[in-house]
C-alpha atoms as a PDB file:
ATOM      1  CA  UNK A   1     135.308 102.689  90.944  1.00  0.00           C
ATOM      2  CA  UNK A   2     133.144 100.658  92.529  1.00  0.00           C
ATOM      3  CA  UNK A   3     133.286  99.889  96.617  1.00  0.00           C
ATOM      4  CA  UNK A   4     132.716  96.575  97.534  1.00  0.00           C
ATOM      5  CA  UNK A   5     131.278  95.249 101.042  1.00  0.00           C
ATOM      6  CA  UNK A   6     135.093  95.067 102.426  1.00  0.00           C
ATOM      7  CA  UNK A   7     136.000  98.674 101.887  1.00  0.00           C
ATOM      8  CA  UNK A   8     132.427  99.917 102.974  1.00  0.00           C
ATOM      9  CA  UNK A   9     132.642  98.046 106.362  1.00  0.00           C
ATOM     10  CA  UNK A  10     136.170  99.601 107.072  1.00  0.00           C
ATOM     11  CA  UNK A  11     134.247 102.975 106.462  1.00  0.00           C
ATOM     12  CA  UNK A  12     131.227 102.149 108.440  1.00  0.00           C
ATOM     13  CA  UNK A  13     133.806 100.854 111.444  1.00  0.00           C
ATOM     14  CA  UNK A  14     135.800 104.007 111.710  1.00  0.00           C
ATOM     15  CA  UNK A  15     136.577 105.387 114.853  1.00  0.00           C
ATOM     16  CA  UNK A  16     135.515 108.631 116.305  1.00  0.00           C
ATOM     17  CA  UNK A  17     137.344 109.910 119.782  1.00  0.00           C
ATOM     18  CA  UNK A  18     133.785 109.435 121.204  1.00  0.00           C
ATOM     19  CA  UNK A  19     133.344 105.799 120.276  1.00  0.00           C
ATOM     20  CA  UNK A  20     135.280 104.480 123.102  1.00  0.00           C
ATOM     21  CA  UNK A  21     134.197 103.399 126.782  1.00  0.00           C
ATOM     22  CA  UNK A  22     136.536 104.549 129.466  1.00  0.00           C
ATOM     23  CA  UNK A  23     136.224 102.682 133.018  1.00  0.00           C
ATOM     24  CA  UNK A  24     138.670 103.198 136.335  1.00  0.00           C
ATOM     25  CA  UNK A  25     138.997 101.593 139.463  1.00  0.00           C
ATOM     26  CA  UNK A  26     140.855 102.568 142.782  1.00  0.00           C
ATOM     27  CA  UNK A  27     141.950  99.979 145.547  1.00  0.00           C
ATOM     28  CA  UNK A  28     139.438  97.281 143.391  1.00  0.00           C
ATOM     29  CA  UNK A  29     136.643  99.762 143.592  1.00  0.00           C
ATOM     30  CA  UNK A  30     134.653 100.429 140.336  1.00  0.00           C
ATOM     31  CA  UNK A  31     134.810 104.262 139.861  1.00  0.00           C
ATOM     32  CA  UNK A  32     132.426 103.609 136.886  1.00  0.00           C
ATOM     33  CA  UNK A  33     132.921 105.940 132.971  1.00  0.00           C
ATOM     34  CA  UNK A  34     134.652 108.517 132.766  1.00  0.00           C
ATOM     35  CA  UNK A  35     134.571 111.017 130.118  1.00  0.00           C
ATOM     36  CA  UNK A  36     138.290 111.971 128.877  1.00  0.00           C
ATOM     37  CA  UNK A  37     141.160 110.256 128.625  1.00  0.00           C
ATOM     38  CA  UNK A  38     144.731 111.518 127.723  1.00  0.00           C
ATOM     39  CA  UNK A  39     148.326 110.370 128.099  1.00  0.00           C
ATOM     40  CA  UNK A  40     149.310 106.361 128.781  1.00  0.00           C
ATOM     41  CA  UNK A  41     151.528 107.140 125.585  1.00  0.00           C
ATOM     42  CA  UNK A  42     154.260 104.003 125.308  1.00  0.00           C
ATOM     43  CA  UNK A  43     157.805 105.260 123.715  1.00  0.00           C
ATOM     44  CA  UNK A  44     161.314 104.675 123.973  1.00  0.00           C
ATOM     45  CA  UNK A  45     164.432 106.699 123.331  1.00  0.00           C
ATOM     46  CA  UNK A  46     166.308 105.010 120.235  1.00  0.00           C
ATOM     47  CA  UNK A  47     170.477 106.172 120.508  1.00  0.00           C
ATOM     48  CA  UNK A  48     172.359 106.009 117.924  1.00  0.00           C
ATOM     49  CA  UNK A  49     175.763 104.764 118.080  1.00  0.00           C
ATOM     50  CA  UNK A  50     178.397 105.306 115.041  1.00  0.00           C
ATOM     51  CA  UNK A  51     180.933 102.702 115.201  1.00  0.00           C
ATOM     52  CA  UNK A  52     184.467 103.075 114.441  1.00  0.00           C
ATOM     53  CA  UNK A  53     183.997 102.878 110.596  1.00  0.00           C
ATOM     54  CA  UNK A  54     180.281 101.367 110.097  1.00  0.00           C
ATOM     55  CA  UNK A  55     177.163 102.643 109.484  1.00  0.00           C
ATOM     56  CA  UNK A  56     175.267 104.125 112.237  1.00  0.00           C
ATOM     57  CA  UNK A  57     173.530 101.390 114.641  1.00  0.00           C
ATOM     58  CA  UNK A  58     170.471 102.422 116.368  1.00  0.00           C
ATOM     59  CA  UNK A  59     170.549 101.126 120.195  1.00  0.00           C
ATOM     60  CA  UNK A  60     166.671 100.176 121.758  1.00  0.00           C
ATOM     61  CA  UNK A  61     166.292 102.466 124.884  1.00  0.00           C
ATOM     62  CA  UNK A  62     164.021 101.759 128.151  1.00  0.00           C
ATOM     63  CA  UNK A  63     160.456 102.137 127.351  1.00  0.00           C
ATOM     64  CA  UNK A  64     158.199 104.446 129.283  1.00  0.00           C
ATOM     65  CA  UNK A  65     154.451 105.382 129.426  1.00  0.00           C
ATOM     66  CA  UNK A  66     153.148 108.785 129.799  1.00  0.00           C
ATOM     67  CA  UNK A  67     151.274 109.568 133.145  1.00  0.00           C
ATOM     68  CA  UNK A  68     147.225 108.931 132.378  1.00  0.00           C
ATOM     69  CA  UNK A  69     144.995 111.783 132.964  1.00  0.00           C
ATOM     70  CA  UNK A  70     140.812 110.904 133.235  1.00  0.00           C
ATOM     71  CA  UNK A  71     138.254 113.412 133.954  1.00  0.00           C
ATOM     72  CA  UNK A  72     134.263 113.373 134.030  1.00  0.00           C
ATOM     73  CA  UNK A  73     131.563 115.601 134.858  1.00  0.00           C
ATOM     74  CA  UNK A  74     131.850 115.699 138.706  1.00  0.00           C
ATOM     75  CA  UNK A  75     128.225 114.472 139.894  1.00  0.00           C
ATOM     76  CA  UNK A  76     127.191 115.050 143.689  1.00  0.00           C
ATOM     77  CA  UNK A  77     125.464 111.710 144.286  1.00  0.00           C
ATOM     78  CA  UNK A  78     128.528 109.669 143.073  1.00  0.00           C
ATOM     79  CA  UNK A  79     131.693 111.861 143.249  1.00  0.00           C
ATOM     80  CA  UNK A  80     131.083 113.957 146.287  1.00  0.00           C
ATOM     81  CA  UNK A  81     129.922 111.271 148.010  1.00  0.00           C
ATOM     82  CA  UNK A  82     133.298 108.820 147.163  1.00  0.00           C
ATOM     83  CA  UNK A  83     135.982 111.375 147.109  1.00  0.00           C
ATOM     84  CA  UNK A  84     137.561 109.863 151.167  1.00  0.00           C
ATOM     85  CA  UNK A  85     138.176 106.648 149.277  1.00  0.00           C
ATOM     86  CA  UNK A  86     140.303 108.228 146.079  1.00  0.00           C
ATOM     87  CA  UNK A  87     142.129 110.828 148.798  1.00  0.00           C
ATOM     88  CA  UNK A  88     142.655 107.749 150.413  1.00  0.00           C
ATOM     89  CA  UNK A  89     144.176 106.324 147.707  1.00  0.00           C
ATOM     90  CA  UNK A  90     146.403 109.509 146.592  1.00  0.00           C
ATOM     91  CA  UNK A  91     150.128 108.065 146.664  1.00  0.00           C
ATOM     92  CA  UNK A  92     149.725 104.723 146.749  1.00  0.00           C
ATOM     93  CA  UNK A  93     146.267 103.667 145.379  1.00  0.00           C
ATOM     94  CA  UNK A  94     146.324 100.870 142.675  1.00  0.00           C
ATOM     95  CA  UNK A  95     144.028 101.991 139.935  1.00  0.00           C
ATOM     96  CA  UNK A  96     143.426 100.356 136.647  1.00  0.00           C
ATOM     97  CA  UNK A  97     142.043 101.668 133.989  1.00  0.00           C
ATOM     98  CA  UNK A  98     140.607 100.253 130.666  1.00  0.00           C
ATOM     99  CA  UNK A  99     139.419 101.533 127.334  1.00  0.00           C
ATOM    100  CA  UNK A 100     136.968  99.842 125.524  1.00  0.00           C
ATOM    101  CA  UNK A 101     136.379 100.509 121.784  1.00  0.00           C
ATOM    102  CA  UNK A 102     133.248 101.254 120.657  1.00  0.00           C
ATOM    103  CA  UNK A 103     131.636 100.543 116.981  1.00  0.00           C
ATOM    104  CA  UNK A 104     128.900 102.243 115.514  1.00  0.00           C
ATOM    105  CA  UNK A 105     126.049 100.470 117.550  1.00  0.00           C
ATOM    106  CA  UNK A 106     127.640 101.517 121.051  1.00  0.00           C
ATOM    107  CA  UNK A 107     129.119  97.602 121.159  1.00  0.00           C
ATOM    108  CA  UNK A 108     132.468  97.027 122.817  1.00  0.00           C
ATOM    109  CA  UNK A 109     135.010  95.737 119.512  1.00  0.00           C
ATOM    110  CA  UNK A 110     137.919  93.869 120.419  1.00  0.00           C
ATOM    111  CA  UNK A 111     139.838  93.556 123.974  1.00  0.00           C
ATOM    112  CA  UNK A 112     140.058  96.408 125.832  1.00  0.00           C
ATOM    113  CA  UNK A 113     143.393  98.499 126.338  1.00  0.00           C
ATOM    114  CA  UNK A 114     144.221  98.275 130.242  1.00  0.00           C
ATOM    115  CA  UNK A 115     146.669 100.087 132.183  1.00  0.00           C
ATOM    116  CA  UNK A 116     147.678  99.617 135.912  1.00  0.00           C
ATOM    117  CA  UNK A 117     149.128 101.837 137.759  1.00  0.00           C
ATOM    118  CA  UNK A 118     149.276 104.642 141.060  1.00  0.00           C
ATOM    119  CA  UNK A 119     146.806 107.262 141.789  1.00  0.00           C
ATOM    120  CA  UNK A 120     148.873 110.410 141.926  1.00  0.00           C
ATOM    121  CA  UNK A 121     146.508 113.317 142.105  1.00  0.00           C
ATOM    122  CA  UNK A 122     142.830 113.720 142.409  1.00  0.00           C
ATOM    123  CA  UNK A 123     141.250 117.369 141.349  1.00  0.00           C
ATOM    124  CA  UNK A 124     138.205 118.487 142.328  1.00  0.00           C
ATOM    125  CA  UNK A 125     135.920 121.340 140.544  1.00  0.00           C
ATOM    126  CA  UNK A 126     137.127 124.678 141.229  1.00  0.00           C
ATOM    127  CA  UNK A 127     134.366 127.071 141.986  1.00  0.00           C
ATOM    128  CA  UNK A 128     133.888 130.019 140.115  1.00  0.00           C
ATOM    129  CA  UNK A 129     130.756 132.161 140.842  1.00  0.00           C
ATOM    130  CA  UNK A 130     130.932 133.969 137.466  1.00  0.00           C
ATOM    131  CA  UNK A 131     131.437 130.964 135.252  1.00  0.00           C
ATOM    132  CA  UNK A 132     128.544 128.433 133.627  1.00  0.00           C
ATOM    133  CA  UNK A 133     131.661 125.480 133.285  1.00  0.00           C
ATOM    134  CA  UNK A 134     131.158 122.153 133.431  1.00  0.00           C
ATOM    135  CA  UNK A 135     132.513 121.081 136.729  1.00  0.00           C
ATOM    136  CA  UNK A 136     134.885 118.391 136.238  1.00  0.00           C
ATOM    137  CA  UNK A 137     136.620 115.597 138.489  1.00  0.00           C
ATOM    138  CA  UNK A 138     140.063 114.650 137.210  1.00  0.00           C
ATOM    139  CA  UNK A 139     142.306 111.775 138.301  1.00  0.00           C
ATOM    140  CA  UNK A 140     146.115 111.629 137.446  1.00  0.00           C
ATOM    141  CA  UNK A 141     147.686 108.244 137.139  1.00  0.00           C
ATOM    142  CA  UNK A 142     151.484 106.924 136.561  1.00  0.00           C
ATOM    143  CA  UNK A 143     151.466 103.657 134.950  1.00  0.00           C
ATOM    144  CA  UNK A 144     153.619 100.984 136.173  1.00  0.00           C
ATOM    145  CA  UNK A 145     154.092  99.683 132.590  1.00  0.00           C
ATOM    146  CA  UNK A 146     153.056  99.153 129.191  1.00  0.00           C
ATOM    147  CA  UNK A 147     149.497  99.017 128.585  1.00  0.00           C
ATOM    148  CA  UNK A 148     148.053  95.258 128.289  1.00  0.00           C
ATOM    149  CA  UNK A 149     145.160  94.165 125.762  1.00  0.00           C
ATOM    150  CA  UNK A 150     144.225  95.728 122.293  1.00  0.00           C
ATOM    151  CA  UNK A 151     143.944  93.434 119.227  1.00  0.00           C
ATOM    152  CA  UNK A 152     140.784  91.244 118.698  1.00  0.00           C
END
């Protein structure tokens, strides 16, 4: 069978968990790429409800979106050096944070996915003489919502 230039360019546009650009701000201050992303997860809780003598009848529940976890390589020059403003921000701190697709040339595709939402928790490295790790910097966010964006 052959593949024609449709099928090929759905191939050639697949996307790998690295071919995304992950950005975050605190209080309107760009806090630049980050390196991981997990959670922001939208679901609901369907109920079920069996009427007197019908068929069951799901019931929509209240959505909710998982807390967002980011993390990055924690650099001196740029982390050290800002972590007053995101302790600041711990609690109360509006942060926003957007994820950009990526295709195979390193070009944002499409609208970005954007949460908003409260800085919870800020971890810092923890040392470890014995241990070659990757120091990290991790920020823990609760949405306020659904995410916005996505699509083309």
């Amino acid at each position: 069978m052959a593949v024609t230039g449709t099928q090929n360019q759905q191939v050639s546009e697949g996307a790998t968990l690295s071919k995304f650009r992950i950005t975050v701000s605190v209080e309107g201050n760009d806090f630049g790429v980050w390196d991981k992303f997990t959670g922001g997860d939208l679901a609901s809780t369907v109920t079920p409800y069996n009427p007197g003598s019908g068929p069951q009848v799901p019931l929509p529940g209240i959505q909710t979106v998982s807390p967002i976890t980011v993390s990055r390589l924690y650099d001196l020059n740029r982390d050290h050096a800002n972590l007053p403003a995101l302790y600041d921000a711990v609690g109360g701190g509006t942060c926003i944070v957007k994820i950009v697709p990526l295709d195979k040339n390193g070009m944002a595709f499409g609208k970005a996915i954007i949460w908003s939402g409260i800085l919870d928790k800020v971890t810092v490295p923890q040392p470890d003489s014995s241990s070659s790790d990757p120091a990290l910097i991790t920020l823990e966010i609760t949405p306020g919502g659904q995410p916005a964006g996505g699509g083309t």
